[in-house]
N, C-alpha and C. Protein backbone atom coordinates (compact mmCIF):
# COMPACT_ATOMS: atom_id res chain seq x y z
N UNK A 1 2.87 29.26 -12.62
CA UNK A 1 2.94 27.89 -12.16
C UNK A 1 4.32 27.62 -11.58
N UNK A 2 4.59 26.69 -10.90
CA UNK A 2 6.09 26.87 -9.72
C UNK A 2 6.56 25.57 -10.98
N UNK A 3 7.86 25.88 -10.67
CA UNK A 3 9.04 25.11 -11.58
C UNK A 3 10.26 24.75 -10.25
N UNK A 4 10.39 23.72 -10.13
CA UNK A 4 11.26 23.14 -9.31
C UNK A 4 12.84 23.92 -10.08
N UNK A 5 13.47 24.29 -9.36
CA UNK A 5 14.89 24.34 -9.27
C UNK A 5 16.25 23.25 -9.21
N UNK A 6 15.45 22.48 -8.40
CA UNK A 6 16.50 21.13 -8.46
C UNK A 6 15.54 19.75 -8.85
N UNK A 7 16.40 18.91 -9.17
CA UNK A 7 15.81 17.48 -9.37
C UNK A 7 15.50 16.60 -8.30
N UNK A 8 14.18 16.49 -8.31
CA UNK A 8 13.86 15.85 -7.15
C UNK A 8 14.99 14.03 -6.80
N UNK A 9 15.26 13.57 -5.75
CA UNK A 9 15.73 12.68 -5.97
C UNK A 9 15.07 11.55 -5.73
N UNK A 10 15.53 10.09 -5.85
CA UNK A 10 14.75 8.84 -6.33
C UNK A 10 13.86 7.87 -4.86
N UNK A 11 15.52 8.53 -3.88
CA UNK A 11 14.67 8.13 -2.38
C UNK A 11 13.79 9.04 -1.90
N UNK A 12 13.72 10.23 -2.39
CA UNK A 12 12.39 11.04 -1.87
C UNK A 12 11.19 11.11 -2.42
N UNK A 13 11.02 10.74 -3.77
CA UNK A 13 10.22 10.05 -4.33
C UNK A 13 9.35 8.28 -3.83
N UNK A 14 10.70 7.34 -3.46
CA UNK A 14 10.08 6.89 -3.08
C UNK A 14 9.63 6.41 -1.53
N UNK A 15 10.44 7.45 -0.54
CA UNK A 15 9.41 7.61 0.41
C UNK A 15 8.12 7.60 0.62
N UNK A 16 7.67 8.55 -0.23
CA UNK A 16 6.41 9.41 -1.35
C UNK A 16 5.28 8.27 -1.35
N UNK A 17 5.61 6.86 -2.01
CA UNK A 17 5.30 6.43 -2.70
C UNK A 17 4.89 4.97 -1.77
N UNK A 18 5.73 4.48 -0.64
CA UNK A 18 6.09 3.93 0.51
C UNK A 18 4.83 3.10 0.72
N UNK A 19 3.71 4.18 0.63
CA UNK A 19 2.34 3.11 1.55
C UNK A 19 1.52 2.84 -0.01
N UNK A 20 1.79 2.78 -0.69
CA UNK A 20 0.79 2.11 -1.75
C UNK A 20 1.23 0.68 -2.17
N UNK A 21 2.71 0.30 -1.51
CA UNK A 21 2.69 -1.08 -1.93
C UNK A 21 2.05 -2.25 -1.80
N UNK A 22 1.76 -3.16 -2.76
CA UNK A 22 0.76 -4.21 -1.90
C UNK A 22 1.45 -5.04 -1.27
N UNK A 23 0.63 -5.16 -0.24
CA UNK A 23 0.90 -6.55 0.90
C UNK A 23 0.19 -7.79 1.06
N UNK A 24 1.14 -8.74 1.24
CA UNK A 24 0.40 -9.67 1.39
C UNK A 24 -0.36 -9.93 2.92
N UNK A 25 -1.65 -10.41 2.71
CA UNK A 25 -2.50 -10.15 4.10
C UNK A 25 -1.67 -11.68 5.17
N UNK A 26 -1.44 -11.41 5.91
CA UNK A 26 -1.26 -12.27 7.25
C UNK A 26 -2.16 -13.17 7.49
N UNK A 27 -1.09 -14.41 7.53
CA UNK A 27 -2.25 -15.57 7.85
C UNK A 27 -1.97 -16.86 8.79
N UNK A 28 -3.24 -16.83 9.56
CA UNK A 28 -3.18 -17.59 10.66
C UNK A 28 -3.44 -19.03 10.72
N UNK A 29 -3.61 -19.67 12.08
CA UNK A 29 -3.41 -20.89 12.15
C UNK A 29 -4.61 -21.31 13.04
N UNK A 30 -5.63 -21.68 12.42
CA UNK A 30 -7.25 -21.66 13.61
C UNK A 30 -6.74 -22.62 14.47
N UNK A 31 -6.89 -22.37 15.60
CA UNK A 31 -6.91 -23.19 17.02
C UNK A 31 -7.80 -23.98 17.11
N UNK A 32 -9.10 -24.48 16.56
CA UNK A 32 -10.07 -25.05 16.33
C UNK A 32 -10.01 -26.34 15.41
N UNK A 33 -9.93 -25.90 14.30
CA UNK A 33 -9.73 -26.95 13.32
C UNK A 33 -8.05 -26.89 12.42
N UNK A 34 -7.05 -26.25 12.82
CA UNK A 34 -6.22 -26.01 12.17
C UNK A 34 -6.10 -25.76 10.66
N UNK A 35 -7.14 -24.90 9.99
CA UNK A 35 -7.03 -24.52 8.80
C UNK A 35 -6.46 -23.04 8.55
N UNK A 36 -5.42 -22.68 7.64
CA UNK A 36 -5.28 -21.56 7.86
C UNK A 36 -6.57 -20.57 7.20
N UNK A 37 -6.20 -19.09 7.83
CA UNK A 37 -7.36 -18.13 7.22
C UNK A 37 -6.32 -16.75 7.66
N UNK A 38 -7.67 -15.63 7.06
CA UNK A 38 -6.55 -14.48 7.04
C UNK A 38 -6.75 -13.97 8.91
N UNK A 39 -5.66 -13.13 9.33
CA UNK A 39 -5.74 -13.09 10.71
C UNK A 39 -6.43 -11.48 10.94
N UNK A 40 -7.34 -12.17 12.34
CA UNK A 40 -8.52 -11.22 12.85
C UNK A 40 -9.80 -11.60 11.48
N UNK A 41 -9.79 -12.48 11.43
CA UNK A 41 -11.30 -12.57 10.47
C UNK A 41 -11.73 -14.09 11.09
N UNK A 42 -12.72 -14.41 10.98
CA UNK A 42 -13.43 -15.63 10.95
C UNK A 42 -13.10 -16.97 10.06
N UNK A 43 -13.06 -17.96 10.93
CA UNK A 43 -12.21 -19.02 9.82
C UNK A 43 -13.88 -19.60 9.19
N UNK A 44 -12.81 -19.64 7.77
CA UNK A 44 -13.98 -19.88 6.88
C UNK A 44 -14.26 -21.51 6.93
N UNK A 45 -13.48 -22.33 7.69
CA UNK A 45 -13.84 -23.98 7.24
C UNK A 45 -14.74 -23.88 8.81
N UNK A 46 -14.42 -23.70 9.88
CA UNK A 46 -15.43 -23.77 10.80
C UNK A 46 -16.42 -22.83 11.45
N UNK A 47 -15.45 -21.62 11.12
CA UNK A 47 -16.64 -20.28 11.46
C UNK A 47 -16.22 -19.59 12.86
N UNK A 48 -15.45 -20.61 13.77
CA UNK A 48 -14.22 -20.16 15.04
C UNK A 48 -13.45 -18.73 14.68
N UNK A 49 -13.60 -18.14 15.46
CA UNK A 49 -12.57 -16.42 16.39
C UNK A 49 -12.17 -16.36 17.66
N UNK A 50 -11.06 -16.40 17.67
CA UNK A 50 -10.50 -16.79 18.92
C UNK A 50 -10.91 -17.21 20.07
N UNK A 51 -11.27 -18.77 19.47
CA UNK A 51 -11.74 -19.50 20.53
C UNK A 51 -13.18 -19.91 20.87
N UNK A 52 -14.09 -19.01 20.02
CA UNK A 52 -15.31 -19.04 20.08
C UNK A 52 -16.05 -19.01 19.25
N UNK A 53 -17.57 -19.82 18.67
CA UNK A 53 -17.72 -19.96 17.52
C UNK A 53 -18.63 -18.09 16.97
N UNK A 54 -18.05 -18.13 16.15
CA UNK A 54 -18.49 -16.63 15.84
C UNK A 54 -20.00 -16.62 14.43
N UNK A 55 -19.85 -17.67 13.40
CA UNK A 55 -20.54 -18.28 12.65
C UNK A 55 -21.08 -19.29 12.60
N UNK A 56 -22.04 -19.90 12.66
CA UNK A 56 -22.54 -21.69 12.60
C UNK A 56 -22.83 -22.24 11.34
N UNK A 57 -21.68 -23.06 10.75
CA UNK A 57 -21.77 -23.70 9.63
C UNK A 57 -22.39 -24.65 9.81
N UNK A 58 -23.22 -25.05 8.83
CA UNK A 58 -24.00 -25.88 8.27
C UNK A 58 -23.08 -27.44 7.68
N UNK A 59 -23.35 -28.21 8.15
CA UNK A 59 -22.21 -29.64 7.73
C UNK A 59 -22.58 -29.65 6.54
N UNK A 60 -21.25 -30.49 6.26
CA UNK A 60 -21.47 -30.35 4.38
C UNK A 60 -22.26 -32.09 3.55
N UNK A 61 -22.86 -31.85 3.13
CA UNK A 61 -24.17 -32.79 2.18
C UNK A 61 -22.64 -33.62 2.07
């Protein structure tokens, strides 16, 4: 089995380690009804994607 020779160090480790952090998702500003939502998805209060209705909500009771 291989045995390292030197000690790995803490920035190469966390290079390593770099893309598993979580992110917070990006969020937009609907041109439609100005509610925010997450960006490139469908706004959830009117159902609008850039500019065009992509979903048809149902008005609310």
């Amino acid at each position: 089995m291989a045995h390292p020779k030197r000690r790995q160090g803490k920035a190469r480790s966390a290079k390593r380690r770099s893309h598993d952090k979580a992110v917070i998702p990006t969020l937009a500003v609907c041109s439609n009804c100005g509610a925010w939502h997450v960006y490139h998805t469908v706004c959830g209060e009117c159902g609008y994607y850039r500019g065009k209705i992509a979903i048809v909500k149902e008005a609310a009771l």
